[in-house]
C-alpha atoms as a PDB file:
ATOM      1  CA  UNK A   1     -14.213  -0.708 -33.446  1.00  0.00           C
ATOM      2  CA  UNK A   2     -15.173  -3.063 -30.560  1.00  0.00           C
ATOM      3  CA  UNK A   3     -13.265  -6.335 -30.755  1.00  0.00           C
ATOM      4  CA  UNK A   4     -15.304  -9.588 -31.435  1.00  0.00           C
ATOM      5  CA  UNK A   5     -15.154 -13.191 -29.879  1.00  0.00           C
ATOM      6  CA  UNK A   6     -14.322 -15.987 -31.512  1.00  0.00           C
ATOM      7  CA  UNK A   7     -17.765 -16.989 -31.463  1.00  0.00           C
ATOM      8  CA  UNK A   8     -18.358 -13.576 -33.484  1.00  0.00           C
ATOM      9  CA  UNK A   9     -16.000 -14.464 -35.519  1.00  0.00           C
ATOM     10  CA  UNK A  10     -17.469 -17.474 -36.491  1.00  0.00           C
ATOM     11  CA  UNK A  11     -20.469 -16.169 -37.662  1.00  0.00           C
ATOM     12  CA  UNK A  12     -19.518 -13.153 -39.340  1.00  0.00           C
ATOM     13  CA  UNK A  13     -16.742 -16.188 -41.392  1.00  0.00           C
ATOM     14  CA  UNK A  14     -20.127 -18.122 -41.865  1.00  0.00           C
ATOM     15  CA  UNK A  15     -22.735 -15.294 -43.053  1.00  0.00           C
ATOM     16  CA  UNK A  16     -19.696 -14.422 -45.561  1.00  0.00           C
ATOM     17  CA  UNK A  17     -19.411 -17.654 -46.979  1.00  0.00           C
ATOM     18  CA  UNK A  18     -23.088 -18.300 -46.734  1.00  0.00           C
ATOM     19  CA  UNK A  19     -23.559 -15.190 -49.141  1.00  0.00           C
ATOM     20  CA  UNK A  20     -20.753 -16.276 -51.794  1.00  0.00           C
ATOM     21  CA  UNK A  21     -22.804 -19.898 -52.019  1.00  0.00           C
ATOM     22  CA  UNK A  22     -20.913 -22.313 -49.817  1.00  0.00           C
ATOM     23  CA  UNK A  23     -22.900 -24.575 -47.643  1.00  0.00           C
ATOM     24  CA  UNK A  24     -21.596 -24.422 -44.146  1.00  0.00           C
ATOM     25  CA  UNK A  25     -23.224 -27.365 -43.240  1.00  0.00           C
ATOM     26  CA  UNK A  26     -21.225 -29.617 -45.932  1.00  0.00           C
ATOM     27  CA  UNK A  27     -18.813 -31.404 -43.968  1.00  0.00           C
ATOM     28  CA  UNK A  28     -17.373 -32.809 -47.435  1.00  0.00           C
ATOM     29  CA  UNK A  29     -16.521 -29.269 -48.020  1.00  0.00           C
ATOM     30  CA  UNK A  30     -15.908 -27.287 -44.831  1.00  0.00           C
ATOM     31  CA  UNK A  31     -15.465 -28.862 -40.972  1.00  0.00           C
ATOM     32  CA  UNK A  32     -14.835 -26.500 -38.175  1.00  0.00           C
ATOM     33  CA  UNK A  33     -12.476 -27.607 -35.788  1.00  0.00           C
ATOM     34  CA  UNK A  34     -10.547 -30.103 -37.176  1.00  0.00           C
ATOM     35  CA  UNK A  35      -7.914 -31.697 -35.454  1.00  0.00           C
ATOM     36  CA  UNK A  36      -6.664 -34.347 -38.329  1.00  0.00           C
ATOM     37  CA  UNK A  37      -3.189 -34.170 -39.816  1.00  0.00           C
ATOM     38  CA  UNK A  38      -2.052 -31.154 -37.487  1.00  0.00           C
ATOM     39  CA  UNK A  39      -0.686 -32.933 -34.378  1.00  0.00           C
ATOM     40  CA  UNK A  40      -3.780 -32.140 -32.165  1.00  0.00           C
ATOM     41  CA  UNK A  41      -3.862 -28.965 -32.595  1.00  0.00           C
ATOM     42  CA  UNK A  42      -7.357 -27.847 -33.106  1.00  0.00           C
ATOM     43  CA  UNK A  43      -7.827 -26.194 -36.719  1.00  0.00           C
ATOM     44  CA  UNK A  44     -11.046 -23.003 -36.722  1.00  0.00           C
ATOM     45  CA  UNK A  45     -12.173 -23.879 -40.450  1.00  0.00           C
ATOM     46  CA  UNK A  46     -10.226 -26.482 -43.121  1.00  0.00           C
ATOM     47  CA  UNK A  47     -12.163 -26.543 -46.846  1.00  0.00           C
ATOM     48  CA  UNK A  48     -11.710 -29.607 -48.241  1.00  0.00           C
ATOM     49  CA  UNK A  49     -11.411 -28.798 -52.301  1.00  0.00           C
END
């Protein structure tokens, strides 16, 4: 298997959330790099439940 990108990653993460019913474009659910609360380092995904 061919390693992915990050930016493969990303959407492969997405489309599988996308097809268990979360809305990736929540941002009162889901932010993509976040940098809050983790002493600037930069966060991929945090799901705010």
């Amino acid at each position: 298997m061919k390693p992915i990108n990050e930016d493969e990653a990303e959407i492969l993460i997405e489309e599988h959330l996308r097809s268990r019913g979360w809305d990736v474009t929540d941002f009162t659910v889901s932010r993509k790099r976040w940098r809050d609360h983790f002493d600037g380092e930069e966060i991929d995904r945090v799901f705010l439940l």
